[in-house]
Protein backbone atom coordinates (compact mmCIF):
# COMPACT_ATOMS: atom_id res chain seq x y z
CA UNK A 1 15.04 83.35 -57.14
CA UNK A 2 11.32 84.56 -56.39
CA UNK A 3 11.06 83.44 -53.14
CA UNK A 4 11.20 79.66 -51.04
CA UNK A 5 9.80 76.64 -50.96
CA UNK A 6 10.08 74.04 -47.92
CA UNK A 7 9.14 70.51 -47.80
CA UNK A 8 8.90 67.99 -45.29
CA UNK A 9 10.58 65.07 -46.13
CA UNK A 10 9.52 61.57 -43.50
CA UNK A 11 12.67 60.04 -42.25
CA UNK A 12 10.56 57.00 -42.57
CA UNK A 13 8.93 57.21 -46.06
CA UNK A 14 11.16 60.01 -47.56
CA UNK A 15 7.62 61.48 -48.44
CA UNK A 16 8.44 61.13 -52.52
CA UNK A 17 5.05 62.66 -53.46
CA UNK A 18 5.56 65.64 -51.55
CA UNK A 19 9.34 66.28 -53.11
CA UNK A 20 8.07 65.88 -56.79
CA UNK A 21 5.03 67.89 -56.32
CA UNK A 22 7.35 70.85 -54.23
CA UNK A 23 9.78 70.67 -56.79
CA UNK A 24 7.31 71.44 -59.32
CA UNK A 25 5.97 73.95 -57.88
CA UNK A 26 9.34 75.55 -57.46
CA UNK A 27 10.27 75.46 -60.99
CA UNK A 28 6.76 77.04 -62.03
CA UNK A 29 7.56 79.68 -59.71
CA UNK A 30 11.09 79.75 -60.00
CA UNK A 31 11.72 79.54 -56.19
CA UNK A 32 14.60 77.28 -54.08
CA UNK A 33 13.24 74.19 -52.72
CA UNK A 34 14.58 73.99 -49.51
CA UNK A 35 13.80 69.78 -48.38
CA UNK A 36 14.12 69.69 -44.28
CA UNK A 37 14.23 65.94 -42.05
CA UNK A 38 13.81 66.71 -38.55
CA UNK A 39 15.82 63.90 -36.36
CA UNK A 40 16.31 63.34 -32.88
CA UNK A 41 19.32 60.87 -31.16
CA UNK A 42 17.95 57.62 -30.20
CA UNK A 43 17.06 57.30 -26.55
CA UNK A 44 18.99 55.06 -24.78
CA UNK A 45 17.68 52.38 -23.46
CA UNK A 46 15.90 51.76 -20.18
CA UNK A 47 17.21 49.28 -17.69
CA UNK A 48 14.83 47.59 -14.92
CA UNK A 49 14.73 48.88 -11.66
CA UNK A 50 15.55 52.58 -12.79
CA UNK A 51 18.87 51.96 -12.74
CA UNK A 52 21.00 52.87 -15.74
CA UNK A 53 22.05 50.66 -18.37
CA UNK A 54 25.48 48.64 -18.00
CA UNK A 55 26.51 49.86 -21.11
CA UNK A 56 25.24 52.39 -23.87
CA UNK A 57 27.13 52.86 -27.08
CA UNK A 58 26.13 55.89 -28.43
CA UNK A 59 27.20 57.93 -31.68
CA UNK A 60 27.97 61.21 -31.24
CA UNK A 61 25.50 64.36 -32.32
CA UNK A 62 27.34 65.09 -35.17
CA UNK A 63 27.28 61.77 -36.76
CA UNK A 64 23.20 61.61 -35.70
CA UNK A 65 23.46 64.76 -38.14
CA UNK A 66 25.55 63.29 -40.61
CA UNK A 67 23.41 59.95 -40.88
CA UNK A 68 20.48 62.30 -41.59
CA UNK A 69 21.84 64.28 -43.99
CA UNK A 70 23.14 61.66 -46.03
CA UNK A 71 19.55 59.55 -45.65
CA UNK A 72 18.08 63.05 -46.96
CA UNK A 73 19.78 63.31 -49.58
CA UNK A 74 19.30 59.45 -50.89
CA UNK A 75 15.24 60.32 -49.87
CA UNK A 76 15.62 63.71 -52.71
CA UNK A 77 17.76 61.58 -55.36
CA UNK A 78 15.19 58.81 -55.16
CA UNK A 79 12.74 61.16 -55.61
CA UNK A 80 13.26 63.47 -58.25
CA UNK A 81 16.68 61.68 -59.79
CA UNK A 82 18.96 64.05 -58.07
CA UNK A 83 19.75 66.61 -55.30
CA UNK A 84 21.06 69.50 -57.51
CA UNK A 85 19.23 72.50 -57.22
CA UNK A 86 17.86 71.44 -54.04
CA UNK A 87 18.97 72.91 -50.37
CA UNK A 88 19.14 69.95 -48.03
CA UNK A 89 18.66 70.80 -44.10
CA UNK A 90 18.66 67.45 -41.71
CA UNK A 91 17.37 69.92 -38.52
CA UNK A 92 17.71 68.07 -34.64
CA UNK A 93 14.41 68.22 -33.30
CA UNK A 94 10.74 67.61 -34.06
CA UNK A 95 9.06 67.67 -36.90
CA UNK A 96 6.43 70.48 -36.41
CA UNK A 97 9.31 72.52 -34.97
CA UNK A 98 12.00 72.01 -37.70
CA UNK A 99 9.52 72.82 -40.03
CA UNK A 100 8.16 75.28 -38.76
CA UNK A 101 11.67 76.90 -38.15
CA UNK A 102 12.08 76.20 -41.81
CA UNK A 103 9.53 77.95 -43.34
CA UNK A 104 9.98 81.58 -41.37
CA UNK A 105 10.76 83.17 -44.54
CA UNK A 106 9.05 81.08 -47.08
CA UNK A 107 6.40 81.26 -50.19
CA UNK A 108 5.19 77.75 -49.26
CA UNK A 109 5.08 75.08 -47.19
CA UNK A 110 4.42 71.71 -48.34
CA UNK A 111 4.03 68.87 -45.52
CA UNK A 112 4.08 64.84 -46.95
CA UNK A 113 1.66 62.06 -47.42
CA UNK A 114 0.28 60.15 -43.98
CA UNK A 115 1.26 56.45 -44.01
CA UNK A 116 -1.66 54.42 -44.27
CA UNK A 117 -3.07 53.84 -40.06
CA UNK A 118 -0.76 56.74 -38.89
CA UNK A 119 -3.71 58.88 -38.98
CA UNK A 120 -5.35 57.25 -36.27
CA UNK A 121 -2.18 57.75 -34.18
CA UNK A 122 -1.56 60.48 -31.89
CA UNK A 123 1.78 61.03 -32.55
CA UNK A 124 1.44 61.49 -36.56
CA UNK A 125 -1.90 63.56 -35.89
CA UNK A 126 -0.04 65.81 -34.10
CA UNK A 127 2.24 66.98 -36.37
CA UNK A 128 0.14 68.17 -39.40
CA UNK A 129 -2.11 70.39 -36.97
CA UNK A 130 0.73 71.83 -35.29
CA UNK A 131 2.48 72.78 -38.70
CA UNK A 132 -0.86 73.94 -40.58
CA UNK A 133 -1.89 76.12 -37.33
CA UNK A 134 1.15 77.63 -36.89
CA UNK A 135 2.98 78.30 -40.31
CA UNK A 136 3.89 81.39 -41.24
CA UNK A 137 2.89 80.84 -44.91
CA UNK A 138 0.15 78.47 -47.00
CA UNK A 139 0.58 74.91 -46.10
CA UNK A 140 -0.22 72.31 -48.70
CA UNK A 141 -0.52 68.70 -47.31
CA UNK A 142 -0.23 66.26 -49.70
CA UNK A 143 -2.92 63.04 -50.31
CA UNK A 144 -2.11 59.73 -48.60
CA UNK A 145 -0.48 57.61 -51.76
CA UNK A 146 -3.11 55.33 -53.10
């Protein structure tokens, strides 16, 4: 293989432009396409008066992991009609980080498509700036779906 190519992949839209276009661009320049998710464990939940809640059930870390993986790889076989060929990393943590981790040694980054109104929002805005500022190789961010 000539090199690497990472893509984002939304835990919430699964960011299907982004994986076709990526894996394109890996078979033209026959590079791995390496897809990442970035998850965190859910927060558990707050209970009035600062005190903590009666009762959390929580899964454990490695099923948060396993969850993701497994949604990852449905988000790359919906995409492009299967995961062969195609490195699948579900990475605990942010999204700018995971990524950003992810593409130390890569050609090419490629980050997905805003939802429509999450550009307004600081949370989403955050995450493209962070990744093209900081990447260690060209970002390409796709187009919000029209």
């Amino acid at each position: 293989m000539a090199g690497r190519i990472v893509v984002g992949v939304s835990p919430v839209t699964g960011s299907p432009n982004a994986l076709r276009w990526a894996a394109e661009e890996a078979l033209l320049r026959k590079a791995e396409l390496v897809a990442v998710l970035a998850w965190r464990p859910p927060r558990a939940p707050a209970a009035p008066g600062g005190r903590p809640p009666p009762t959390v059930v929580s899964v454990g870390g490695e099923d948060h992991a396993k969850v993701a993986e497994e949604s990852l790889r449905e988000f790359v076989v919906t995409a492009l009609g299967s995961a062969d060929g195609v490195r699948c990393r579900a990475v605990r943590g942010t999204a700018a980080s995971a990524l950003l981790e992810a593409a130390r040694d890569a050609e090419l980054l490629v980050i997905g498509e805003p939802r429509p109104g999450r550009m307004a929002s600081v949370r989403a805005s955050l995450v493209a700036p962070q990744v093209v500022h900081r990447a260690p190789c060209p970002v390409v961010v796709m187009p919000p779906a029209r």
